[in-house]
N, C-alpha and C. Protein backbone atom coordinates (compact mmCIF):
# COMPACT_ATOMS: atom_id res chain seq x y z
N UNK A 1 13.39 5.50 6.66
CA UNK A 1 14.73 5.17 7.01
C UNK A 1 15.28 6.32 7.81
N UNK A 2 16.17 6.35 8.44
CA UNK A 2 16.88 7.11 9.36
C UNK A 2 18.35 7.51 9.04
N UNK A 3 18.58 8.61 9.22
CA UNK A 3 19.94 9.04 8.46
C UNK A 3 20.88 9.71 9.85
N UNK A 4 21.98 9.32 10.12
CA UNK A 4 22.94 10.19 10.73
C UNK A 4 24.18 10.92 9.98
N UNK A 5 23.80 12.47 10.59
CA UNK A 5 25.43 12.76 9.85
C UNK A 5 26.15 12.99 10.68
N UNK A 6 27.12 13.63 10.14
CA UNK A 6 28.78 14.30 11.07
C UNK A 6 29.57 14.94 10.10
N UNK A 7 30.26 15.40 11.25
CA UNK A 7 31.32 16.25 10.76
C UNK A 7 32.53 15.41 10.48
N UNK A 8 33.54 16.06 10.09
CA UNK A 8 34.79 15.58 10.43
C UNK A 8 35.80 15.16 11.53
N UNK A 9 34.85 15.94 12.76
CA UNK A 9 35.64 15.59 14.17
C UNK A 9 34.96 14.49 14.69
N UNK A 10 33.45 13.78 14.37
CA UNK A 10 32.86 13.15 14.95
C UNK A 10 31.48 13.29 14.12
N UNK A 11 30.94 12.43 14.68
CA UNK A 11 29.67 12.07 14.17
C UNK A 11 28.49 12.48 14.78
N UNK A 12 27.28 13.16 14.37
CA UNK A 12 26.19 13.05 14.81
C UNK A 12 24.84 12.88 13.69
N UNK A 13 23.90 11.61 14.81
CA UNK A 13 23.02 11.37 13.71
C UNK A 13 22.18 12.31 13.66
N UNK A 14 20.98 12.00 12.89
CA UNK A 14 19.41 12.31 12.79
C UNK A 14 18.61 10.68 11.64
N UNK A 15 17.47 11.43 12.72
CA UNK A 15 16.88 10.11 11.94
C UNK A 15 15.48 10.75 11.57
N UNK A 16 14.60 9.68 10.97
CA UNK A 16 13.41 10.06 10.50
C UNK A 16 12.62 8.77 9.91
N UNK A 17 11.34 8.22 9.88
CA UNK A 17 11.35 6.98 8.92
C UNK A 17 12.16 7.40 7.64
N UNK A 18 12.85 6.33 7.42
CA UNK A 18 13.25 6.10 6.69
C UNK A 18 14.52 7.20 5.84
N UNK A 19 15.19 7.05 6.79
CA UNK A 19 16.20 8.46 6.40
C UNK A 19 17.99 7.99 6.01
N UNK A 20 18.77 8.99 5.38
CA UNK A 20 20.05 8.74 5.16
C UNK A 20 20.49 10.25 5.65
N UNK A 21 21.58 10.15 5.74
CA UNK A 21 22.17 11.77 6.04
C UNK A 21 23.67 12.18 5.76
N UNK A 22 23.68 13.29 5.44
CA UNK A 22 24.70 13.56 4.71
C UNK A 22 24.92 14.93 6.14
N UNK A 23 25.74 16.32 5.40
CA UNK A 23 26.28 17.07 6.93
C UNK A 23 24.39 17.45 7.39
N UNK A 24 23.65 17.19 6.63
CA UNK A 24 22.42 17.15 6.79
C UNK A 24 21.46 16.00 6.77
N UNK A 25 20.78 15.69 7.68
CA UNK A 25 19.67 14.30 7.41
C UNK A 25 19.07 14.30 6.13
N UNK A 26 19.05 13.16 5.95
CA UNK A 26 18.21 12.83 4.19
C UNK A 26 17.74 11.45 4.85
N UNK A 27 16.66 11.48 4.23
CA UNK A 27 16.13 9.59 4.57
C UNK A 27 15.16 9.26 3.08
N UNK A 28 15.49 7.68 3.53
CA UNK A 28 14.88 6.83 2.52
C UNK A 28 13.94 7.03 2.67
N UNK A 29 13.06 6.48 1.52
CA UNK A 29 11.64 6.13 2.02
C UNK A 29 11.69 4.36 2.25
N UNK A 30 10.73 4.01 2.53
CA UNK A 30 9.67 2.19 2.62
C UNK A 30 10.08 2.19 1.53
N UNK A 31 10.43 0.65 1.05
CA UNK A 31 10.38 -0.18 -0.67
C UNK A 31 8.65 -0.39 -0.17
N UNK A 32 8.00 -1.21 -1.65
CA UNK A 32 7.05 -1.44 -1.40
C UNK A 32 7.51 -2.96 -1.82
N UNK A 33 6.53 -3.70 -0.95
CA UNK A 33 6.96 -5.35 -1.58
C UNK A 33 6.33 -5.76 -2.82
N UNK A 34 6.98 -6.44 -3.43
CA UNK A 34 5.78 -7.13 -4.67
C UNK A 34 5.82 -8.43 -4.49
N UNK A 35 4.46 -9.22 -4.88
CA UNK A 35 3.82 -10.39 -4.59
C UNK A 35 5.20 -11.42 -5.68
N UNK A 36 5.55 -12.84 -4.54
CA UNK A 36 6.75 -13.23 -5.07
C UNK A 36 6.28 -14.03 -6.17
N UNK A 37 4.60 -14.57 -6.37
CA UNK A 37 4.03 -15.81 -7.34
C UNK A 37 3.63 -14.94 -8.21
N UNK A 38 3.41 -14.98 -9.06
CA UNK A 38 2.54 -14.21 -10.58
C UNK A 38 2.07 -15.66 -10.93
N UNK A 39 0.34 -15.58 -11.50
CA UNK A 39 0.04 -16.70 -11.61
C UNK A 39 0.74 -16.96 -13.26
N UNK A 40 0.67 -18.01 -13.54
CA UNK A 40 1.58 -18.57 -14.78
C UNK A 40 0.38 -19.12 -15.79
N UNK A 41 -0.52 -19.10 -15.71
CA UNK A 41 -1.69 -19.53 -16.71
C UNK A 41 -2.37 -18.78 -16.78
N UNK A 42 -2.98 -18.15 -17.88
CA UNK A 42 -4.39 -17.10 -18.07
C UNK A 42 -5.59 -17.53 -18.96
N UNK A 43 -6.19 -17.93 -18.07
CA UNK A 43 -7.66 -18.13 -19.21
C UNK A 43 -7.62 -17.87 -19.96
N UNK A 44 -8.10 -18.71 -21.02
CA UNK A 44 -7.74 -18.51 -22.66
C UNK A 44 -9.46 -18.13 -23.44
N UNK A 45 -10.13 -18.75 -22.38
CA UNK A 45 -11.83 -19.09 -22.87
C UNK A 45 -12.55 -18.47 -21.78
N UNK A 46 -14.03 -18.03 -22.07
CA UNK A 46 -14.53 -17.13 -20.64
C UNK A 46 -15.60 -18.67 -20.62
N UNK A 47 -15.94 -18.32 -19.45
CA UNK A 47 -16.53 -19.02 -18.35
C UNK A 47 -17.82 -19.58 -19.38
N UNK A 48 -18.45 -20.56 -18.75
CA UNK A 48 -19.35 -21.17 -19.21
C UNK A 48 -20.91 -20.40 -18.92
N UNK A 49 -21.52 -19.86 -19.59
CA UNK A 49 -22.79 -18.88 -19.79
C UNK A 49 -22.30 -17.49 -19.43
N UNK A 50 -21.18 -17.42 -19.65
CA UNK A 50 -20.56 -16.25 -19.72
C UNK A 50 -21.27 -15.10 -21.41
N UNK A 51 -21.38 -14.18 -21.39
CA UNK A 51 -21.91 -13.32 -22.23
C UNK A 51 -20.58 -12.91 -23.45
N UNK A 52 -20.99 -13.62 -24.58
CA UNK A 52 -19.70 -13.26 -25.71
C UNK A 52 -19.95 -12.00 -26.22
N UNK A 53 -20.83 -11.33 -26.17
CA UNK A 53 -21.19 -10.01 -26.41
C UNK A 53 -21.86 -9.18 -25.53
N UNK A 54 -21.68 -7.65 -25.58
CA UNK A 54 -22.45 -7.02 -24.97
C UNK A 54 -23.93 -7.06 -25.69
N UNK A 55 -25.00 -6.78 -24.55
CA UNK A 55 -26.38 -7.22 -25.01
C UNK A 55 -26.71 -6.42 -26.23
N UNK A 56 -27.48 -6.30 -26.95
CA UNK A 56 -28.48 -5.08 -27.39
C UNK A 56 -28.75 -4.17 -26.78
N UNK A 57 -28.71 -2.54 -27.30
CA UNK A 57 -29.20 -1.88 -26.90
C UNK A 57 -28.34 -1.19 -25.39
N UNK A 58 -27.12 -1.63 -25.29
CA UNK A 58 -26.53 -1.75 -24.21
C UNK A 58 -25.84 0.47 -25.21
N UNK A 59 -25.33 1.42 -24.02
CA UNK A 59 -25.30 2.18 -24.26
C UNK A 59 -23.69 2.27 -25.18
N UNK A 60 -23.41 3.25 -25.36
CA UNK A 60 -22.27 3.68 -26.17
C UNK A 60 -21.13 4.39 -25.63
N UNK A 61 -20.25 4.24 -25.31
CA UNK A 61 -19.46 5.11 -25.14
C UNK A 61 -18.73 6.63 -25.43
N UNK A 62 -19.09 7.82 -25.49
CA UNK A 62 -19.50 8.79 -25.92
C UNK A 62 -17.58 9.20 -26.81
N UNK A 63 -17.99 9.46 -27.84
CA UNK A 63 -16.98 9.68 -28.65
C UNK A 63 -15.99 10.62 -28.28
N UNK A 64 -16.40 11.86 -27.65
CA UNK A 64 -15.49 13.10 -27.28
C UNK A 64 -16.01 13.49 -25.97
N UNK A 65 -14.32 13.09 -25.22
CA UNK A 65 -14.59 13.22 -24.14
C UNK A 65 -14.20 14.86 -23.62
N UNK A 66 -14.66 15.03 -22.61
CA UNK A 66 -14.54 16.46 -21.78
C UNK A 66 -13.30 17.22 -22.06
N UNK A 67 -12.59 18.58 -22.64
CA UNK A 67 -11.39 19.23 -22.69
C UNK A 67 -10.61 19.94 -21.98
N UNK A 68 -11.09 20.18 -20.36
CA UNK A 68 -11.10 20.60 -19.36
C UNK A 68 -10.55 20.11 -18.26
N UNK A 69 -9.87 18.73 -18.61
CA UNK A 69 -9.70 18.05 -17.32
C UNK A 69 -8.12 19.08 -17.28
N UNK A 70 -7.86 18.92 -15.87
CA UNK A 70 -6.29 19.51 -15.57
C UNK A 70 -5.39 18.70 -16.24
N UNK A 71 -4.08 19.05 -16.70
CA UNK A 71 -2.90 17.93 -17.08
C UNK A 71 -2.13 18.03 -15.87
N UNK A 72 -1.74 18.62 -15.32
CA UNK A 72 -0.79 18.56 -13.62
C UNK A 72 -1.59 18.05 -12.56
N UNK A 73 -0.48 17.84 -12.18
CA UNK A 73 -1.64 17.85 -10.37
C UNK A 73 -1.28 18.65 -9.65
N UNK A 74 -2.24 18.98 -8.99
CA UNK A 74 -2.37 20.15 -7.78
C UNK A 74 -1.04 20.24 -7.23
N UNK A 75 0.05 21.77 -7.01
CA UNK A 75 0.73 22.02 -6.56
C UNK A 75 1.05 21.23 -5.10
N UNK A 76 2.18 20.84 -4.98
CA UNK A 76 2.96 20.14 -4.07
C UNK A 76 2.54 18.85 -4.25
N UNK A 77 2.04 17.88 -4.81
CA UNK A 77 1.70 16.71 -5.02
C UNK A 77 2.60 15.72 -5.97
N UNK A 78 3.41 16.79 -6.66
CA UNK A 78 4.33 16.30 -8.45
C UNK A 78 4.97 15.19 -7.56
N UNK A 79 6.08 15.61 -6.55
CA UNK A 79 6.64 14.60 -5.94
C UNK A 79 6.36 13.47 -4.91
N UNK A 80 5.19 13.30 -4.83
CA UNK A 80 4.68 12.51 -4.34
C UNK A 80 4.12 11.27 -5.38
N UNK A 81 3.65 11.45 -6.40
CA UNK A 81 3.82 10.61 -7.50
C UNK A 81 5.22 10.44 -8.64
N UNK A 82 6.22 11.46 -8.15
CA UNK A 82 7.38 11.20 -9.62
C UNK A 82 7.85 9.93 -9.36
N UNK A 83 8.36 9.83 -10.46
CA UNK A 83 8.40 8.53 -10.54
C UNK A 83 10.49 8.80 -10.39
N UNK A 84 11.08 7.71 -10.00
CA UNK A 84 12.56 8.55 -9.59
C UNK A 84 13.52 8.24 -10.93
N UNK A 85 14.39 9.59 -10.80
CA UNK A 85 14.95 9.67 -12.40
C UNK A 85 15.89 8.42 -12.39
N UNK A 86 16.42 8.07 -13.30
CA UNK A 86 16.74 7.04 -13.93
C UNK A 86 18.05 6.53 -13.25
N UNK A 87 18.98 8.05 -12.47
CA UNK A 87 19.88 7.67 -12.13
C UNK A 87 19.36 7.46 -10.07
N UNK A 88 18.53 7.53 -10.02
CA UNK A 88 18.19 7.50 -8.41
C UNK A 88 17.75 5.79 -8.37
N UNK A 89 18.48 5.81 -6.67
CA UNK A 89 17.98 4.54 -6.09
C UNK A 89 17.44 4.98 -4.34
N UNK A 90 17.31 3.66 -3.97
CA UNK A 90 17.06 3.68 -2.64
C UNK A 90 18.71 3.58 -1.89
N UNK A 91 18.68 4.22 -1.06
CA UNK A 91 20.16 4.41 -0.18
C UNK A 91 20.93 3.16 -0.14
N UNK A 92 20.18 1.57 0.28
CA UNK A 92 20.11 0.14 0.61
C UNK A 92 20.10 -0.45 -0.74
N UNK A 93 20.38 0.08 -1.92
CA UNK A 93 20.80 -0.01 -2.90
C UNK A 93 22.08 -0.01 -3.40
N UNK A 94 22.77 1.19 -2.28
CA UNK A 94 24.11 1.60 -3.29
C UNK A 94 24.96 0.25 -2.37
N UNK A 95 26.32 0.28 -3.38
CA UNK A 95 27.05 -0.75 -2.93
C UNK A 95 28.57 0.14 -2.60
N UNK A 96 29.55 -0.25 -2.24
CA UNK A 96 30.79 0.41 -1.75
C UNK A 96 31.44 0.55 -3.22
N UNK A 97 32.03 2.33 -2.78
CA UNK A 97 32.75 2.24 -3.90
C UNK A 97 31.51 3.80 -4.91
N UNK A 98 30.55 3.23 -4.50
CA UNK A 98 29.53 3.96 -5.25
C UNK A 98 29.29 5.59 -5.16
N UNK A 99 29.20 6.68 -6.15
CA UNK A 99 29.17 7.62 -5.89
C UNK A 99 27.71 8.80 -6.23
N UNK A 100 27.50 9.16 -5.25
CA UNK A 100 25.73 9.59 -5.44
C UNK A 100 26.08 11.06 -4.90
N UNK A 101 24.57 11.76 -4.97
CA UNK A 101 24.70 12.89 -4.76
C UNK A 101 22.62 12.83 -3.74
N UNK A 102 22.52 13.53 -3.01
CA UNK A 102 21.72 13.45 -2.15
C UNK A 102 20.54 14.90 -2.22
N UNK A 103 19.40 14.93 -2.09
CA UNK A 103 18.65 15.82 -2.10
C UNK A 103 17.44 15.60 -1.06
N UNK A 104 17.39 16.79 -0.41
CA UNK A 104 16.03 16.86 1.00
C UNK A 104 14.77 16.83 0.10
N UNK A 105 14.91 17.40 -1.10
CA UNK A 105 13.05 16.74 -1.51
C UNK A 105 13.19 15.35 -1.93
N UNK A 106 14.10 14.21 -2.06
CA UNK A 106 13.77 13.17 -2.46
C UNK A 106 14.63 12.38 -1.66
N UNK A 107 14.36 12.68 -0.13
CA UNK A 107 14.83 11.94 0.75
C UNK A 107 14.16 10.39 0.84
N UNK A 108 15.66 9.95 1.16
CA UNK A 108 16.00 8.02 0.85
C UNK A 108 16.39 7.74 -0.07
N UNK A 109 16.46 8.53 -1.22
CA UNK A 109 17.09 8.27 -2.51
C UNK A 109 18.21 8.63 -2.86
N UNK A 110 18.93 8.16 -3.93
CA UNK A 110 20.26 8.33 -3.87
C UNK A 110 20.56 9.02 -5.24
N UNK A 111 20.93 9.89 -6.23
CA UNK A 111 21.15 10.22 -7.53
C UNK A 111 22.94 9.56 -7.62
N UNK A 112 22.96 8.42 -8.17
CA UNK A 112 24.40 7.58 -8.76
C UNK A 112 24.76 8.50 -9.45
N UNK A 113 26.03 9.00 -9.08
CA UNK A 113 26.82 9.77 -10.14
C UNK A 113 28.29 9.07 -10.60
N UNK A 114 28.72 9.37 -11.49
CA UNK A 114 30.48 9.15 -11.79
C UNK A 114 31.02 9.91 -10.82
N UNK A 115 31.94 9.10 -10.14
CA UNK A 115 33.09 9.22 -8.98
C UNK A 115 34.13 10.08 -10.18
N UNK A 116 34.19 10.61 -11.39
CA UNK A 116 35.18 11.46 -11.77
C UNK A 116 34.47 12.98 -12.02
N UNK A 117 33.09 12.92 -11.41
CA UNK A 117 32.15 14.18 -11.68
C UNK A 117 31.76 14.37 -10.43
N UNK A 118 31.65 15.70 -10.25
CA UNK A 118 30.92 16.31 -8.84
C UNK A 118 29.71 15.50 -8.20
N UNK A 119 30.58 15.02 -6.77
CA UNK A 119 29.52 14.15 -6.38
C UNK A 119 29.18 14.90 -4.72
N UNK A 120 28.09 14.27 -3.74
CA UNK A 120 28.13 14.62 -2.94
C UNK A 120 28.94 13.82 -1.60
N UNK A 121 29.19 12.46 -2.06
CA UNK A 121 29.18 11.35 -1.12
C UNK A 121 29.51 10.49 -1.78
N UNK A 122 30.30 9.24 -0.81
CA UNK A 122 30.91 7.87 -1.71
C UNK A 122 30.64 6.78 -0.54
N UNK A 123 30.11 5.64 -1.13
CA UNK A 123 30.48 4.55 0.06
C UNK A 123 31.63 3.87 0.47
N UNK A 124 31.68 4.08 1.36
CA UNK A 124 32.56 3.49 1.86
C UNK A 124 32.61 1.71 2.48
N UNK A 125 32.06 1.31 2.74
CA UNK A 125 30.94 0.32 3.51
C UNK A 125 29.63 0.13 3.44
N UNK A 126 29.33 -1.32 3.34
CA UNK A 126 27.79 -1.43 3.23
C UNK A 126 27.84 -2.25 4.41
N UNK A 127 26.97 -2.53 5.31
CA UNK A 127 26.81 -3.86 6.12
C UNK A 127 25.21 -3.79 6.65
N UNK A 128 24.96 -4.54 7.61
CA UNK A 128 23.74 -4.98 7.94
C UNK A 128 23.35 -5.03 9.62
N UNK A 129 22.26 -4.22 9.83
CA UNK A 129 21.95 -4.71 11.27
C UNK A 129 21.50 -5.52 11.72
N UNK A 130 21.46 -6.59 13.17
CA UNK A 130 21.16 -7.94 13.24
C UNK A 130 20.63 -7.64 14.78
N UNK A 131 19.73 -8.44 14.84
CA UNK A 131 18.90 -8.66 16.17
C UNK A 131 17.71 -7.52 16.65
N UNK A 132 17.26 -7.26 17.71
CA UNK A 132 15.71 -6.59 17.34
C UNK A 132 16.43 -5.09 17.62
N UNK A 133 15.61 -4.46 17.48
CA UNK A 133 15.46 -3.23 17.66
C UNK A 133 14.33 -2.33 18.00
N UNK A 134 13.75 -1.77 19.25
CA UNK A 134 12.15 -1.36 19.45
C UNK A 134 11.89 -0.15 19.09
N UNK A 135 12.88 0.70 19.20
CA UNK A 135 12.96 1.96 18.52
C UNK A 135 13.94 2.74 17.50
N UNK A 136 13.75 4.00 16.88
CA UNK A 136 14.59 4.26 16.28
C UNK A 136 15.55 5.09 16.57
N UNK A 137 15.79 5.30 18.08
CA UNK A 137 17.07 5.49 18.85
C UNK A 137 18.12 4.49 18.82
N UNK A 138 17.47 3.57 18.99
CA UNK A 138 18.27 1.87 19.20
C UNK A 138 18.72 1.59 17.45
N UNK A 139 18.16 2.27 16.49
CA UNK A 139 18.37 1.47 15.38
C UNK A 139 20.01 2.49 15.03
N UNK A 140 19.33 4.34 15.31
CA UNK A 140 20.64 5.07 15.12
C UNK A 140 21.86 4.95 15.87
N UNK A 141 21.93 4.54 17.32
CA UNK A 141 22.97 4.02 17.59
C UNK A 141 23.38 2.79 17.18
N UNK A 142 22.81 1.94 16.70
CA UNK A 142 23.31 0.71 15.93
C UNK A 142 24.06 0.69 14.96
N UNK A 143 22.98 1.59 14.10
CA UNK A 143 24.04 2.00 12.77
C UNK A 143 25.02 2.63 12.70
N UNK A 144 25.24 3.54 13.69
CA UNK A 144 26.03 4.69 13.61
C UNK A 144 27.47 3.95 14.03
N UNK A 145 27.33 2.49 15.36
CA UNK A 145 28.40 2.06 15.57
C UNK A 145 28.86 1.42 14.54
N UNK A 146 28.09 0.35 13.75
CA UNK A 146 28.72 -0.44 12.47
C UNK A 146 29.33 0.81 11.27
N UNK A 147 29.05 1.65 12.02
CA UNK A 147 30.19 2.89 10.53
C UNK A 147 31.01 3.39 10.97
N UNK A 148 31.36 3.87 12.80
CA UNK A 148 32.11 4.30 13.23
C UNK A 148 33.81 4.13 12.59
N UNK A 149 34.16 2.80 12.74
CA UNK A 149 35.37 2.30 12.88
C UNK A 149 36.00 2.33 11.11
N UNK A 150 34.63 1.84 10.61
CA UNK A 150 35.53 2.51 8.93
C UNK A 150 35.24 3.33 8.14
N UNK A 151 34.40 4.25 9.19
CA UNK A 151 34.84 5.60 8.24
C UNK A 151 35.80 6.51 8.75
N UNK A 152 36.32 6.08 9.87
CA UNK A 152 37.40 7.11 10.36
C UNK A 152 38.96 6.37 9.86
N UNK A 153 38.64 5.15 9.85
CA UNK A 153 40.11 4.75 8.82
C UNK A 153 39.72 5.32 7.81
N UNK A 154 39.32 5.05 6.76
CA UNK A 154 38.71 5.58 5.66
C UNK A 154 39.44 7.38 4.98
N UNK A 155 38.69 7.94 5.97
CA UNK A 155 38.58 9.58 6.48
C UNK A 155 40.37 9.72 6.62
N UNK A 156 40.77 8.55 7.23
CA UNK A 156 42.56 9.04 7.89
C UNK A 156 43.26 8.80 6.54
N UNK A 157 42.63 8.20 5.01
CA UNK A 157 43.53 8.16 4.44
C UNK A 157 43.77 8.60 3.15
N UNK A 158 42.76 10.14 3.88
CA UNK A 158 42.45 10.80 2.47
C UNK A 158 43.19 12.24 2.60
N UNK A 159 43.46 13.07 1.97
CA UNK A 159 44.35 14.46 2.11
C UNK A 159 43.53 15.59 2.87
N UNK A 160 43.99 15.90 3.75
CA UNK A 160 43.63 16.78 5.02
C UNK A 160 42.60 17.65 4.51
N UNK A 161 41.65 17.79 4.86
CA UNK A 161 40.14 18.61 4.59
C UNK A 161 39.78 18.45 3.56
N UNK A 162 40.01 17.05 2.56
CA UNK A 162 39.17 16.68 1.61
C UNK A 162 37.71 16.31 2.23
N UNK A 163 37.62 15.61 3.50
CA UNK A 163 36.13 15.30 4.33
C UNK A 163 36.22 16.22 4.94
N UNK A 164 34.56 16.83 4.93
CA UNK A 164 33.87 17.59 5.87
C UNK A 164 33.35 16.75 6.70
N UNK A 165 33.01 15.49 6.50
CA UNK A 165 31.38 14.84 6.99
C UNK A 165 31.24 13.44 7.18
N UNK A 166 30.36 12.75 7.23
CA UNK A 166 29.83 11.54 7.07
C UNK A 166 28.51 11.39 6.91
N UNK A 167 27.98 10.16 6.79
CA UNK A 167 26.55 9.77 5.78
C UNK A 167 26.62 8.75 6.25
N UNK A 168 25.37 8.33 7.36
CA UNK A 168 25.12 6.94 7.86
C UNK A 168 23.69 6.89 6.92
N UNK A 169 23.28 6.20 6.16
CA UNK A 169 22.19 5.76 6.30
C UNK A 169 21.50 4.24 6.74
N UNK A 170 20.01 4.47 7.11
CA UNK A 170 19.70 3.20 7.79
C UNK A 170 18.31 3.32 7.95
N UNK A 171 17.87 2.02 8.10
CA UNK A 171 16.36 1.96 8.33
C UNK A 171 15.64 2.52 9.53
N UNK A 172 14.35 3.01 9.43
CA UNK A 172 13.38 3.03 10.64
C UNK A 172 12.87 1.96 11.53
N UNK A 173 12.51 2.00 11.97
CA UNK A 173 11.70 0.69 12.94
C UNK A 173 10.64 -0.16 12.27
N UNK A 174 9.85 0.90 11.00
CA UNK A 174 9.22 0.53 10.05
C UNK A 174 9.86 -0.11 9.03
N UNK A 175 10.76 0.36 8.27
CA UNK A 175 11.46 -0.67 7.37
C UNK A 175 11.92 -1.97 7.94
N UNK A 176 12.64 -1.39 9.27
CA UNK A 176 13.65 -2.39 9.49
C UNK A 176 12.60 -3.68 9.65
N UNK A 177 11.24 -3.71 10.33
CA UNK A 177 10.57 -4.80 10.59
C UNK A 177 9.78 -5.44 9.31
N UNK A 178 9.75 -4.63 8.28
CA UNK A 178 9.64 -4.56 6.54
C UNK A 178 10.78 -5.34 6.24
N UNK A 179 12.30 -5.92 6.75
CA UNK A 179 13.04 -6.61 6.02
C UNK A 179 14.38 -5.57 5.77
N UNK A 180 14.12 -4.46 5.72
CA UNK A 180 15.00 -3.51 5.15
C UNK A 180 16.48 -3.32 6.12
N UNK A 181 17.12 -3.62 6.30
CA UNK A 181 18.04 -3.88 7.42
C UNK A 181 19.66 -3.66 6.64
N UNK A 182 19.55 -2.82 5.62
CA UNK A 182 21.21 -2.21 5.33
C UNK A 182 21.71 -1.10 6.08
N UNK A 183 22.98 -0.75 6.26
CA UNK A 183 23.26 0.65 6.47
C UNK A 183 23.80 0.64 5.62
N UNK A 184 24.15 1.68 5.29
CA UNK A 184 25.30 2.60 4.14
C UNK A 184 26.35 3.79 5.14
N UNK A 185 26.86 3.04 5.12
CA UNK A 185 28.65 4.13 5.63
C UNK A 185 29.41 4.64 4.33
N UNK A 186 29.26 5.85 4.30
CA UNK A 186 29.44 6.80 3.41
C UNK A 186 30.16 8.55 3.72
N UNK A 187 31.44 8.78 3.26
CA UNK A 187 32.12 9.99 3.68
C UNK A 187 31.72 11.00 2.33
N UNK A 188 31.47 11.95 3.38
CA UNK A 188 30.66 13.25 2.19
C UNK A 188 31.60 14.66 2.53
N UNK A 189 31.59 15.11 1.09
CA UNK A 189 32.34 16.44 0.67
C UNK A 189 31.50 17.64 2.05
N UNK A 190 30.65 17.70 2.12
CA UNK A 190 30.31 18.59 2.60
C UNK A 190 29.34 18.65 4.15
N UNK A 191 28.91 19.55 4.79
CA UNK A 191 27.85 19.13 5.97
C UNK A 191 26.65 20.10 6.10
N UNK A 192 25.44 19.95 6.43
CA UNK A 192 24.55 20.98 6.53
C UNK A 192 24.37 21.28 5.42
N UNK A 193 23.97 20.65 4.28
CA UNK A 193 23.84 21.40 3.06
C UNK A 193 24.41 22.36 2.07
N UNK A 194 25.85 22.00 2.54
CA UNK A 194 27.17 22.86 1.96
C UNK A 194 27.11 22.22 0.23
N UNK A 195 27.62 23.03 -0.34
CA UNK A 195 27.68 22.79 -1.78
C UNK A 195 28.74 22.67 -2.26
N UNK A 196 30.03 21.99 -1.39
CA UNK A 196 30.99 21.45 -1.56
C UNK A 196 30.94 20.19 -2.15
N UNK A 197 32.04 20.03 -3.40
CA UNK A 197 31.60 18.51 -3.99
C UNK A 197 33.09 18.07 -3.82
N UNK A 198 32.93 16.65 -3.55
CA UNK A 198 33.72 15.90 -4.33
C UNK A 198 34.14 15.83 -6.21
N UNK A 199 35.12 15.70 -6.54
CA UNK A 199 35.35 15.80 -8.06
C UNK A 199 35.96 14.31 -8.47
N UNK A 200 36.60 13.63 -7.84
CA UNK A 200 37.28 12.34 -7.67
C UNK A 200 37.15 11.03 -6.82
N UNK A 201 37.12 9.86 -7.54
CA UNK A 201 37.10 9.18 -6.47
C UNK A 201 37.95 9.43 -5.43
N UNK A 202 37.49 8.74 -3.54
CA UNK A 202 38.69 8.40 -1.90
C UNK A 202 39.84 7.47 -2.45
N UNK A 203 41.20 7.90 -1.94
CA UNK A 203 41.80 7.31 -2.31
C UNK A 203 41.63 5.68 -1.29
């Protein structure tokens, strides 16, 4: 996914597959699809000259296995398998209104926080891009226009330097042809990785 940010005077993106961005780019990753049929019947009986036992003489499975194997995996790999904490979603997840907090190692994801606790970002707008797109120049100016217009109302009706920023997120050329076709228009406490939070919900 592809992420644009900005400042408070204006907007500028960045993108990346699959990115979101806060005063700094963050991006989604790809959903993966899952198969829409699950078969609904499971063999109850095995096959006809099918083997109800293993043969004779067939070997054993050795009682104690090896004590040596590693329990981690090889440095820099953890996040490539974590599995995402409980409060994280995908960017094309959150809905308006919603309040998350954003991180560059688990870019595209979103950590949902309470809008009355230090957050990084709030949505403002969700909507959708429509018609083709060949690259992901074409997709960041797309997105960036469907957020333009309400996040600067938005931005006008909050108390003077409560926004630093903005947070477009949006798909790559890869998602987007994957189905994935949300943006997220979203005004953020801070830009460039500032550690300015929000404490309250936009009015």
């Amino acid at each position: 996914m592809a992420t644009a940010n900005g400042s408070g005077d204006g907007s500028t993106d960045e993108k990346s597959p699959a990115e979101s961005s806060k005063g700094a780019g963050r991006s989604p990753t790809p959903s993966l699809s899952i198969p829409s049929a699950i078969p609904t019947e499971i063999p109850t009986e095995l096959p006809s000259g099918f083997p109800s036992k293993l043969p004779s003489g067939f070997p054993s499975l050795p009682s104690d296995f090896p004590s040596g194997f590693p329990s981690e995996l090889p440095s820099g790999l953890e996040s490539l398998f974590a599995a995402p904490a409980g409060d994280e979603v995908p960017y094309y997840m959150l809905r308006k209104g919603d309040c998350f907090d954003t991180s560059v190692s688990r870019p595209g994801q979103a950590a949902k926080r309470s809008c009355r606790t230090p957050h990084d970002a709030e949505v403002v707008k969700v909507t959708e891009l429509k018609g083709g797109y060949a690259t992901d120049a074409a997709l960041k100016k797309a997105a960036s226009g469907l957020c333009e217009g309400p996040l600067a109302h938005e931005e006008a009706q909050q108390t003077a330097g409560t926004v630093r920023g903005t947070l477009v997120q949006y798909p790559d050329t890869t998602g987007y042809k994957l189905g994935i076709d949300k943006v997220a228009c979203s005004l953020a406490a801070d830009v460039d990785g500032g550690d300015r939070k929000f404490t309250a919900p936009l009015k």
